[in-house]
Protein backbone atom coordinates (compact mmCIF):
# COMPACT_ATOMS: atom_id res chain seq x y z
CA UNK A 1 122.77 69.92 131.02
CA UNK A 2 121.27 73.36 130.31
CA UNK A 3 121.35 75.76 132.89
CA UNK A 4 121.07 79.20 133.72
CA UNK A 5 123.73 81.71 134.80
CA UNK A 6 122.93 84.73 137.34
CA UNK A 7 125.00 87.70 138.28
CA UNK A 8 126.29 87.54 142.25
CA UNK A 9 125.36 90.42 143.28
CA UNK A 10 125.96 91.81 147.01
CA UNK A 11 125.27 88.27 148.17
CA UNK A 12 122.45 87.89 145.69
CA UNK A 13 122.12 85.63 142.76
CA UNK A 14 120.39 88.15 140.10
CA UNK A 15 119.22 88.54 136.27
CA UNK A 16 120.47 91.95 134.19
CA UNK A 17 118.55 94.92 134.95
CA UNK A 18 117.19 94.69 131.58
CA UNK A 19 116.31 90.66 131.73
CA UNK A 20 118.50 90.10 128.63
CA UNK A 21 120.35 86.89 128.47
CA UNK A 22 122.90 85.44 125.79
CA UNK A 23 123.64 81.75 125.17
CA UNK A 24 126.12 79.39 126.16
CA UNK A 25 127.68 76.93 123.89
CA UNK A 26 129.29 74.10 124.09
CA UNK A 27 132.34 73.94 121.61
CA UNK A 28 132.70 70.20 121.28
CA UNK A 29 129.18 69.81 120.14
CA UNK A 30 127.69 73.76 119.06
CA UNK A 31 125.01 72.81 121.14
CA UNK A 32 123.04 75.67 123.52
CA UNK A 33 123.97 74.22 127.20
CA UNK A 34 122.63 77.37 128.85
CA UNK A 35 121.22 81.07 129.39
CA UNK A 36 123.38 84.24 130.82
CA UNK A 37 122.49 86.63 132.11
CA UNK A 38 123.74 90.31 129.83
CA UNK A 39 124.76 92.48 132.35
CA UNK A 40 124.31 96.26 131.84
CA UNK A 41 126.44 99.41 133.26
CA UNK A 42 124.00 99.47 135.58
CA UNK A 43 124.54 96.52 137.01
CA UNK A 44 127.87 96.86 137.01
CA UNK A 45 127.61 99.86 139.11
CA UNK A 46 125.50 98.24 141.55
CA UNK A 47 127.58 95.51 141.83
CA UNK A 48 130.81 97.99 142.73
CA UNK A 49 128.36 99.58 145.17
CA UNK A 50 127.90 96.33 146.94
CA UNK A 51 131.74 95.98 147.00
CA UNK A 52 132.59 99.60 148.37
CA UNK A 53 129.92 99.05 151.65
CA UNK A 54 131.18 95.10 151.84
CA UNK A 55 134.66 96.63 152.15
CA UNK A 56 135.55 98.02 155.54
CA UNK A 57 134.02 94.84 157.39
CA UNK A 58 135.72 93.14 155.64
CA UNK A 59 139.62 94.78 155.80
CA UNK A 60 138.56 94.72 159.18
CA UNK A 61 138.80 90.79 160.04
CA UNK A 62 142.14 89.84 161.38
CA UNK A 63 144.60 88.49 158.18
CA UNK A 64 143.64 85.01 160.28
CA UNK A 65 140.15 85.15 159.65
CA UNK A 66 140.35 86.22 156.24
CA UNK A 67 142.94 82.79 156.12
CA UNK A 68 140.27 80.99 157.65
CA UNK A 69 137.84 81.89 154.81
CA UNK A 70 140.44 81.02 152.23
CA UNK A 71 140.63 77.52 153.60
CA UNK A 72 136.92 77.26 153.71
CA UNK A 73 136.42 77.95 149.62
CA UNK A 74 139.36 75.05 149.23
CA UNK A 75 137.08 72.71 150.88
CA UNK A 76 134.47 73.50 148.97
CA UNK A 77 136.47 73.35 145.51
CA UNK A 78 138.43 69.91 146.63
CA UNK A 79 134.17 68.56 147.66
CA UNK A 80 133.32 69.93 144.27
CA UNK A 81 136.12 69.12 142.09
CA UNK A 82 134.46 66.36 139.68
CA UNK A 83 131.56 68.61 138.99
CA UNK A 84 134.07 71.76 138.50
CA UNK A 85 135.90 69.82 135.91
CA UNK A 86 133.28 68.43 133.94
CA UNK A 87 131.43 72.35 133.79
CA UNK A 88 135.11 73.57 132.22
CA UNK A 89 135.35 70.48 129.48
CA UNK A 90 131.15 71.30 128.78
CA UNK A 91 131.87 75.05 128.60
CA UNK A 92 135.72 75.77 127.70
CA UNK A 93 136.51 72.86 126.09
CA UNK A 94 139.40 71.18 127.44
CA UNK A 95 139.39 67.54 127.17
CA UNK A 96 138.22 65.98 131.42
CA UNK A 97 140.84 63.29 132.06
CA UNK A 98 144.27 64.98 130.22
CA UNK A 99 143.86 68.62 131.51
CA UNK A 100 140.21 69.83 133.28
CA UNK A 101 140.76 68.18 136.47
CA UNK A 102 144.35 69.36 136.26
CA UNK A 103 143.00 72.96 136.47
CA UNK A 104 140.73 72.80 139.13
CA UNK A 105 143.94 71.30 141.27
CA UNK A 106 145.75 74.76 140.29
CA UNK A 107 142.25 76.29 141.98
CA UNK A 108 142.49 75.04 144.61
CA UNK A 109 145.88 75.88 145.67
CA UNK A 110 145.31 79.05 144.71
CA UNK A 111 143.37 79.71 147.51
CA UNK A 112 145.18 77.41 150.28
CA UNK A 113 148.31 79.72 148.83
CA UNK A 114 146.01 82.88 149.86
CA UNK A 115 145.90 81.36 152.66
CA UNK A 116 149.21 81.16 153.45
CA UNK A 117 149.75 84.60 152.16
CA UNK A 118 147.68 86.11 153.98
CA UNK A 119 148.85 85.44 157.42
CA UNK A 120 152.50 86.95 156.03
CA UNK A 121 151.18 90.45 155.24
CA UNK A 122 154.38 91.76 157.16
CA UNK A 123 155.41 95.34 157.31
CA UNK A 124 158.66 97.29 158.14
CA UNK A 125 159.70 99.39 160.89
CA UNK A 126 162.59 101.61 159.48
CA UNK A 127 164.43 104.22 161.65
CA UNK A 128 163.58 107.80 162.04
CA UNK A 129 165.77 111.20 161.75
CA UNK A 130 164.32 111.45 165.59
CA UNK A 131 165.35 109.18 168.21
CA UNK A 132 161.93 110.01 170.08
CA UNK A 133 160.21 108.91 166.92
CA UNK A 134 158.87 105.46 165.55
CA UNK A 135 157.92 104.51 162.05
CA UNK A 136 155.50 101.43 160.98
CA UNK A 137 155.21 100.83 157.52
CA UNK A 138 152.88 98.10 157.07
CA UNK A 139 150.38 96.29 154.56
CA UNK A 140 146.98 97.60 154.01
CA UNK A 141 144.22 96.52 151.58
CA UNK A 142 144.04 98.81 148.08
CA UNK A 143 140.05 98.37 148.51
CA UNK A 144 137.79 97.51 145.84
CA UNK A 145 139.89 95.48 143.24
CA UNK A 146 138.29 94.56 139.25
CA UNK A 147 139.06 91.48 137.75
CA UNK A 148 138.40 90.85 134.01
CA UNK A 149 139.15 87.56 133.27
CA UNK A 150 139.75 85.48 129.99
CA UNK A 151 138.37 82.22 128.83
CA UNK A 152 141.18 80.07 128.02
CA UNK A 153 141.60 78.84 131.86
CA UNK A 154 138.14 80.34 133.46
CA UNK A 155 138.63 79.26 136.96
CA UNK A 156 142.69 79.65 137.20
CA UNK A 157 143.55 83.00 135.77
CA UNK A 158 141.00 84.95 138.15
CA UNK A 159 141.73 82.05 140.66
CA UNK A 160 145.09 83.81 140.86
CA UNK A 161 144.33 87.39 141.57
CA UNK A 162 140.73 86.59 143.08
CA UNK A 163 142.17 84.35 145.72
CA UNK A 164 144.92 86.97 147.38
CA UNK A 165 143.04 89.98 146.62
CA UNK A 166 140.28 88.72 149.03
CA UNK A 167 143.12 87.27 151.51
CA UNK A 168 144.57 90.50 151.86
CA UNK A 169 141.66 92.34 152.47
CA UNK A 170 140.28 93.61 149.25
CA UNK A 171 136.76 93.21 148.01
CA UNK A 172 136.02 92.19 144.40
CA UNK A 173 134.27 93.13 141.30
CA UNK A 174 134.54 90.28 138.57
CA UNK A 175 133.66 90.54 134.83
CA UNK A 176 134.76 86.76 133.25
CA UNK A 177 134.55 85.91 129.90
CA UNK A 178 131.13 85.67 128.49
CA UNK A 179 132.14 82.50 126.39
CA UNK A 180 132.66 81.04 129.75
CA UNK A 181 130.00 82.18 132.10
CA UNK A 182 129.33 78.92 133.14
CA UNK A 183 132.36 77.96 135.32
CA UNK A 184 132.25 81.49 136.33
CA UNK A 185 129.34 80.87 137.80
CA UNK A 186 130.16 77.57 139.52
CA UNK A 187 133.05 79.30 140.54
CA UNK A 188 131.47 82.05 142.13
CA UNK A 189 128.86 79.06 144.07
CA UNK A 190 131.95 77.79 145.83
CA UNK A 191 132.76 81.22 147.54
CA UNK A 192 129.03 81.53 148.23
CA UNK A 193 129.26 78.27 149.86
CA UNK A 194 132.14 78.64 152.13
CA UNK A 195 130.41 81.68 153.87
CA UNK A 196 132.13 84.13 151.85
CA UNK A 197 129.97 87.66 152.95
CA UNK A 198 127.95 88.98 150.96
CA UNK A 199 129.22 92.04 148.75
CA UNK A 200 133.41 90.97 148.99
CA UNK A 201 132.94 89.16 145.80
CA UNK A 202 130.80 90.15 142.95
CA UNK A 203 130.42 88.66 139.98
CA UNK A 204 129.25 90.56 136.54
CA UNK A 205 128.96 88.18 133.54
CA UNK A 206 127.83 90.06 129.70
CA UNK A 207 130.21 91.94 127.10
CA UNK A 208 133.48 93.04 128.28
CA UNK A 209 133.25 96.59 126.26
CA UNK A 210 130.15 97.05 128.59
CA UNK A 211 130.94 95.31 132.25
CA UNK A 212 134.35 95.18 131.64
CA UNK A 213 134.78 98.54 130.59
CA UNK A 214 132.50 100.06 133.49
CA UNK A 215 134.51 97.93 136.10
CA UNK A 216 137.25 99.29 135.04
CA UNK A 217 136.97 102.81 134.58
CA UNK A 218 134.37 103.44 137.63
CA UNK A 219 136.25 105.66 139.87
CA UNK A 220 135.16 103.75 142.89
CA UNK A 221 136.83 100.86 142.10
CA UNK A 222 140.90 101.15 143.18
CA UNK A 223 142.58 98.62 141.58
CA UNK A 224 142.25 96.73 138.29
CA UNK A 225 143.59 93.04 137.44
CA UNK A 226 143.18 92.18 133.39
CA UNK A 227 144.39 88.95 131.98
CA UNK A 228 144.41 88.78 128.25
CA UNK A 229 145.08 89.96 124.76
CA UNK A 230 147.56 92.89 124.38
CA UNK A 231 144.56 95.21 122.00
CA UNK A 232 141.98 94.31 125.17
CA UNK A 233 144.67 95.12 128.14
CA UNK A 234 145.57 98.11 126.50
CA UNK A 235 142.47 99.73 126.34
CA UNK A 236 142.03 98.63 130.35
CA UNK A 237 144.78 100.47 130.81
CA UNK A 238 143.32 103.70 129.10
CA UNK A 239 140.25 103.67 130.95
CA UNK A 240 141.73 102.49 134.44
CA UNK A 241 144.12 105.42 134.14
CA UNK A 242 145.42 106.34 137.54
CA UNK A 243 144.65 102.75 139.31
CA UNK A 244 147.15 100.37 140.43
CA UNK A 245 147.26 97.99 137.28
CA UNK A 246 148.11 94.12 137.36
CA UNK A 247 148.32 92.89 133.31
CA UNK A 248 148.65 89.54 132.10
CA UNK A 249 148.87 89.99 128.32
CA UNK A 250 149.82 88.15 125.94
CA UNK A 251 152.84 86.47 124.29
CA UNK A 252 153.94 84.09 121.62
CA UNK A 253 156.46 81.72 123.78
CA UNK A 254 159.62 81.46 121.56
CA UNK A 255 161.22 77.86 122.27
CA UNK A 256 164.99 77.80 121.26
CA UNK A 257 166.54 74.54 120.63
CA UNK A 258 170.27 74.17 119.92
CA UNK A 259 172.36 71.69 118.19
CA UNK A 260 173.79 70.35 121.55
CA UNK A 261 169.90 69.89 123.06
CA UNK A 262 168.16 66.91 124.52
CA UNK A 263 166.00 65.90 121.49
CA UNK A 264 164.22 63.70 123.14
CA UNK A 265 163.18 66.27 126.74
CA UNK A 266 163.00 69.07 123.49
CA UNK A 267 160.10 67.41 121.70
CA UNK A 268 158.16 66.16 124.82
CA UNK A 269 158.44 69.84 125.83
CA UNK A 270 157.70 70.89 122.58
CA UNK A 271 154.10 68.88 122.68
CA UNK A 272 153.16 70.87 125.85
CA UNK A 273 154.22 73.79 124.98
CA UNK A 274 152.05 73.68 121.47
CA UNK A 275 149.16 71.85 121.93
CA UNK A 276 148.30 72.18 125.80
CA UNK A 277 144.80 73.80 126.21
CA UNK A 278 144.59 73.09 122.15
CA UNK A 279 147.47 76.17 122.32
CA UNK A 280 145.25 78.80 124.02
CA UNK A 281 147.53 80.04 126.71
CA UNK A 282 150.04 82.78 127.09
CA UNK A 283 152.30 81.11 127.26
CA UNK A 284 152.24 78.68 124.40
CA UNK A 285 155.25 77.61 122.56
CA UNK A 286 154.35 80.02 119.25
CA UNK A 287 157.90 80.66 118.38
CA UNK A 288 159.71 77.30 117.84
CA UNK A 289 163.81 78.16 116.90
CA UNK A 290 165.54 75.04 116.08
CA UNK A 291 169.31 75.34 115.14
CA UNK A 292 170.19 74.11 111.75
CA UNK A 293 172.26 71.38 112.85
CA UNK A 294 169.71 70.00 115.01
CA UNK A 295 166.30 70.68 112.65
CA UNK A 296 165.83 67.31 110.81
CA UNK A 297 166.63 65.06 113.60
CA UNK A 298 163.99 67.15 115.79
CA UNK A 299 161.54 67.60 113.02
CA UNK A 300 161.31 63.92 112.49
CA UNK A 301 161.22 63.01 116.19
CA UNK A 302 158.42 65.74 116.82
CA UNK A 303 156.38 64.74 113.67
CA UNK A 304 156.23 61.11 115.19
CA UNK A 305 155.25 61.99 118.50
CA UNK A 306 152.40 63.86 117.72
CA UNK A 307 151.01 60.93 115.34
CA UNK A 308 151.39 58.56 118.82
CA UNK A 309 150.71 61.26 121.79
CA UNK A 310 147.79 63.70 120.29
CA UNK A 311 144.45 62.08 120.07
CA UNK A 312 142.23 64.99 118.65
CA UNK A 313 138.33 64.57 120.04
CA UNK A 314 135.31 64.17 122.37
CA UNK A 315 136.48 65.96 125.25
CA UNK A 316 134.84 63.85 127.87
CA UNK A 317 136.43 60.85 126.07
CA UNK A 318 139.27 59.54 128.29
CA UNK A 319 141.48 59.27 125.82
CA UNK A 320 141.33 62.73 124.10
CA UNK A 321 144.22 65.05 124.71
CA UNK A 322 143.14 67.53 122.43
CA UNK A 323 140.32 68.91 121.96
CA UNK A 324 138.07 72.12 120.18
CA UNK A 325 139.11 75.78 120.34
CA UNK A 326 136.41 78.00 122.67
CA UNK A 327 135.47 80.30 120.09
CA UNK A 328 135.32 80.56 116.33
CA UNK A 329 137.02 84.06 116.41
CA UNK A 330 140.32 82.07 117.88
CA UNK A 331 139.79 79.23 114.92
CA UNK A 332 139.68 81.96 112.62
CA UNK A 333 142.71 83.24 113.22
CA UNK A 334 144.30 80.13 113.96
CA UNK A 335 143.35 79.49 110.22
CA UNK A 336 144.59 82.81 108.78
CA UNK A 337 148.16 82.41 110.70
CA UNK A 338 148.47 79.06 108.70
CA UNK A 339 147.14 80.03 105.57
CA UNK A 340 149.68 83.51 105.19
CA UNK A 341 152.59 81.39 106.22
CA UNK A 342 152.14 78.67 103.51
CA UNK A 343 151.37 81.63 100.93
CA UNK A 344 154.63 82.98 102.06
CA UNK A 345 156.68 79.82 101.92
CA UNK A 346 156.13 77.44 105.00
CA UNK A 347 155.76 73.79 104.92
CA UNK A 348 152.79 71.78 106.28
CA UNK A 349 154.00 68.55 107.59
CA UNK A 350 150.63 67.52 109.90
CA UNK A 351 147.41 68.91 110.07
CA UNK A 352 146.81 72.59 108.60
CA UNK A 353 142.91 72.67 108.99
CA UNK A 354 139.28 72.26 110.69
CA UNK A 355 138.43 68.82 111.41
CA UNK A 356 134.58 69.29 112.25
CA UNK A 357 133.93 65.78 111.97
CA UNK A 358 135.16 65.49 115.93
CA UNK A 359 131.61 67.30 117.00
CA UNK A 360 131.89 70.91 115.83
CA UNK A 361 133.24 73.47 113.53
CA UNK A 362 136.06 74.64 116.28
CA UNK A 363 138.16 71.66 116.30
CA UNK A 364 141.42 72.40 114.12
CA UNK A 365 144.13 69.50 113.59
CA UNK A 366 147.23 69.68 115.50
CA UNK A 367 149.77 71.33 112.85
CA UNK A 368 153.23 71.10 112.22
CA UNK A 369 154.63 73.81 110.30
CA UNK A 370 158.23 74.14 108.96
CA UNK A 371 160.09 76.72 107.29
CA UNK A 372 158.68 79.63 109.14
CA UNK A 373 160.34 82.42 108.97
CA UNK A 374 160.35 86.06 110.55
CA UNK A 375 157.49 87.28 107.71
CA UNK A 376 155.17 85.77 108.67
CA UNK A 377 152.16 86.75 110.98
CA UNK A 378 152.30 83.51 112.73
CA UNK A 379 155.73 84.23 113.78
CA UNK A 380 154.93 87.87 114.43
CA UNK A 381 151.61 87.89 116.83
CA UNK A 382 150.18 85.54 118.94
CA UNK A 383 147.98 82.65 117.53
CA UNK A 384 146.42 80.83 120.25
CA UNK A 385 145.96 77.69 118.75
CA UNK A 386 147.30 73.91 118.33
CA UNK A 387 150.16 75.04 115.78
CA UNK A 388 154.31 74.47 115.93
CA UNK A 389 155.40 76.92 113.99
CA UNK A 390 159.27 75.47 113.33
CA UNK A 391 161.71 78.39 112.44
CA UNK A 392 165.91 77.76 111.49
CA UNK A 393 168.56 79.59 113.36
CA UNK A 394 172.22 79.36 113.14
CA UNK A 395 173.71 80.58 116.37
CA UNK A 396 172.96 81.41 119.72
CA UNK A 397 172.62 85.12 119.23
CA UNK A 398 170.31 85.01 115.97
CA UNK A 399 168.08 83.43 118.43
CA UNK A 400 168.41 86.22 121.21
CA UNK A 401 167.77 88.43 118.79
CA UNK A 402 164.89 86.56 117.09
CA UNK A 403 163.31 86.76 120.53
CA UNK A 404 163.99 90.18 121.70
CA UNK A 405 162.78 91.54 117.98
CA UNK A 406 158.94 91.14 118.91
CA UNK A 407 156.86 93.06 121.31
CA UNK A 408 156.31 89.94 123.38
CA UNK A 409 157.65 89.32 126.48
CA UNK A 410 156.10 87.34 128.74
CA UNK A 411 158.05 83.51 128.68
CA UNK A 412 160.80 82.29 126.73
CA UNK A 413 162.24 78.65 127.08
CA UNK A 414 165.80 77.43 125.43
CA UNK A 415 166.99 73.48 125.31
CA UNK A 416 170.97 73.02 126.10
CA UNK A 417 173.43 70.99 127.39
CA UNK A 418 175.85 74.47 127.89
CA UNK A 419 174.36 75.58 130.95
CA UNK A 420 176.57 78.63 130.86
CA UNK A 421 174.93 79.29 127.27
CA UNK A 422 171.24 78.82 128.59
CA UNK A 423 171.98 80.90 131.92
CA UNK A 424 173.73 84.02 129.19
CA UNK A 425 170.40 83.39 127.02
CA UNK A 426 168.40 84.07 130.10
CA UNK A 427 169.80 87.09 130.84
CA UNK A 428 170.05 88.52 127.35
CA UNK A 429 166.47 87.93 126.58
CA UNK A 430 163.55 90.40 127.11
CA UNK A 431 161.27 88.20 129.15
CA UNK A 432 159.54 88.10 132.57
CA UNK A 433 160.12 84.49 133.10
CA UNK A 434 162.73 82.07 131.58
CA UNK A 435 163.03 78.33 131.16
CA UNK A 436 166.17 76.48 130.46
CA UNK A 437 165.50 73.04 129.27
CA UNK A 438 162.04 73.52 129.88
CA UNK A 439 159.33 73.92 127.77
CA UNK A 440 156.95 77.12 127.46
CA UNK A 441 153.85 76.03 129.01
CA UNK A 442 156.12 75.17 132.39
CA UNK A 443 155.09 77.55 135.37
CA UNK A 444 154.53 76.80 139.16
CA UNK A 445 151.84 78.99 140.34
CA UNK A 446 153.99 80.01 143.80
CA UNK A 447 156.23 81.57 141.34
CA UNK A 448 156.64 85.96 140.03
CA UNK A 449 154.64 86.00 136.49
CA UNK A 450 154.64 88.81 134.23
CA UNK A 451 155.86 90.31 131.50
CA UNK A 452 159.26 92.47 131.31
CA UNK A 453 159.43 95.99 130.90
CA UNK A 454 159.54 97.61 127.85
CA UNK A 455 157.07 95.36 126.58
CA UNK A 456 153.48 94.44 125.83
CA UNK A 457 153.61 91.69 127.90
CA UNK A 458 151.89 93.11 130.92
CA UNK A 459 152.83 94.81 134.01
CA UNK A 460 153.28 93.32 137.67
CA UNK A 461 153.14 90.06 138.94
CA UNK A 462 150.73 87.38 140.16
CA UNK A 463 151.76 84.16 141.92
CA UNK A 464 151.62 83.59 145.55
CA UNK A 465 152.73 86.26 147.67
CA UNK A 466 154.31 88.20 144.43
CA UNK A 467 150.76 89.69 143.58
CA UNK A 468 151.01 91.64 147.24
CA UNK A 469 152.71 93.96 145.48
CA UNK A 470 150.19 95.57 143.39
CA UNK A 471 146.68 94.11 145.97
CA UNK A 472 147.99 95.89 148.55
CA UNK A 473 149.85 99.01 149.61
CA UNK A 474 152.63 100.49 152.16
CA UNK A 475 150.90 102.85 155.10
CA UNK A 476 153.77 104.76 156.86
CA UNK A 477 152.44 105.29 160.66
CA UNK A 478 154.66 108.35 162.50
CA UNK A 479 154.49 107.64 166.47
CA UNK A 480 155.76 111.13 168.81
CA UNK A 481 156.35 109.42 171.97
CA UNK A 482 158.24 112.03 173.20
């Protein structure tokens, strides 16, 4: 497969102004599987252009029609699904059978939940100081919204603020990752497909400090949606000063387990939570606070399901449930988290390095790691790859404050048989979403997602209907019919 990627722009599939292109790669093999196309500023600015004279058609189609359209790109994703899944394992990574074709699923209802959504954009009618007065506050499109969009799920995370910012009338200006142009772009051919018009989505692929940062900060653009690190959403947040702002940053997904926990529903949880998309998600269980009572028995039961359940590998072989990291940036630091917490005392009890024999120099063992303790960076920032780093704690509230003693806080999960305990953790810990006797990687996509307040989580919330509150905004209407 080698193939080359175009930007969609105002309907039309295009190269960079320039002609400049960058390579794909495969991770699994370090093989070239493509051409992209670099975008410039330029076309950036042409592409947000397209958007702004797209838009007021658009906002203009009844919240049906714009349903209707919504269905239309799930039909298109549900024909396309085996192709869509094998471009993600080519170009991400992610091994087909165990997790691609799981993604594409979340797609999908992504946009049969815009949908949905869209035919509920409901307003209010509150009362007036003037009995010959009426008020309508009601729904209305923000206008042209940016989406920059990461690489460790390429067709969910903008799936989820792509989907209902078209639904509700918004047209779109989309910079994805450039490691993962590829399903970007097959992406992008299912919207074209189901009669999307041209100019309501727009699709920039090159370097995010270039069409990133111009989508972004362009004034004509209203409304920015970032998912990814906290240094990178930080910066969109400098330069999209003044814009409504939806961040998805990151965070290191401390898992508490206490001495009364389900072992067993623990360590199952535990595998997900770690080694799920090779541990390049938000939400990943980076944190893992076992109580001292409970450590050994959990340590052993952990250490022996990962030697039966994780079958590092081929991707596209069925029975590979893990396979490389995307990038070597995300291997290096996977490597330097390790390598700092056994100079500062941690334990290696599986894994703990490359293993480029699988295909490529981005695979990295799944690693067990006890002993951690506060120290260390692996404890202290977010690591992104197939590691359980296992911490001691002695009480309940040494692990509330282990968790609120970060700038994280995204997801936290705690196993318990004292419901009462797990509901008080809850609500004593800094975090936009909780689990109790759940693991960190748990999430339904219908669901509010987003980091708390106060930290560097993020701001606002995506999932289903939840994301209306930042895509679209309250017009008050004053009616004098006396």
């Amino acid at each position: 497969m080698s193939e080359h990627v175009r930007m969609l722009i105002d309907g039309v599939w295009v190269d960079a102004e320039g002609g400049a292109v960058f390579d794909a790669i495969s991770p699994s093999t370090g093989e070239v599987v493509g051409t992209v196309a670099e975008g410039t500023r330029a076309d950036a600015r042409r592409a947000i252009e397209s958007a702004n004279r797209a838009w007021p058609a658009w906002a203009a189609l009844s919240a049906f029609e714009r349903a209707a359209a919504m269905e239309r790109v799930a039909d298109v994703i549900d024909e396309r699904r085996d192709d869509l899944a094998r471009t993600l394992t080519l170009d991400q990574g992610k091994p087909l059978k165990a997790e691609a074709h799981d993604e594409v699923e979340e797609l999908l209802a992504y946009f049969d939940m815009a949908a949905a959504d869209a035919r509920r954009m409901e307003g209010l009618m509150p009362p007036s100081v003037d009995a010959n007065k009426r008020v309508l506050a009601y729904r209305v499109p923000r206008g042209v919204v940016s989406i920059i969009s990461p690489w460790n799920w390429p067709y969910t995370m903008p799936g989820e603020i792509l989907a209902p910012a078209i639904a509700y009338g918004n047209t779109v200006v989309w910079a994805p990752a450039p490691t993962t142009s590829i399903c970007a772009a097959k992406l992008a051919e299912c919207l074209e497909a189901a009669e999307i018009p041209p100019g309501v989505v727009n699709m920039v692929t090159g370097p995010g400090p270039v069409v990133g940062d111009e989508v972004a900060a362009d004034p004509r653009t209203q409304a920015v949606g970032f998912i990814g690190s906290i240094a990178t959403g930080l910066t969109v947040a400098a330069r999209a000063a003044g814009k409504e702002l939806l961040l998805e940053m990151g965070g290191n997904g401390p898992l508490v387990v206490m001495d009364d926990a389900d072992l067993g529903a623990a360590v199952a949880a535990t595998l997900t939570a770690c080694f799920l998309n090779a541990g390049q998600s938000c939400t990943a269980g980076e944190r893992i606070l076992v109580h001292e009572d409970a450590r050994e028995e959990y340590l052993a039961l952990l250490s022996a399901a990962m030697d039966r359940q994780i079958r590092i590998g081929d991707p596209f072989d069925d029975a590979t449930t893990l396979g490389p990291l995307n990038n070597e940036p995300t291997v290096a630091k996977t490597e330097r988290h390790v390598r700092d917490a056994v100079d500062r005392g941690a334990v290696v009890l599986a894994g703990g390095s490359r293993a480029p024999s699988h295909g490529s120099d981005l695979f990295y063992e799944a690693t067990l790691l006890d002993r951690v303790t506060a120290d260390m960076e692996i404890a202290r920032e977010e690591t992104f790859g197939p590691v359980a780093p296992v911490s001691t704690i002695r009480s309940m509230d040494e692990a509330i404050h282990a968790v609120n003693d970060s700038p994280y806080g995204l997801l936290s999960a705690i196993f318990t048989r004292d419901l009462a305990g797990g509901l008080r953790f809850a609500e004593a810990v800094r975090a936009g979403w909780v689990n109790i006797n759940e693991g960190t990687n748990y999430w339904e996509s219908h669901l509010p997602f987003g980091g708390r307040a106060g930290s560097q989580s993020g701001v606002g919330r995506v999932g289903g209907r939840f994301s209306m509150d930042r895509l679209t905004e309250l017009k008050t209407v004053v009616l004098n019919l006396g």
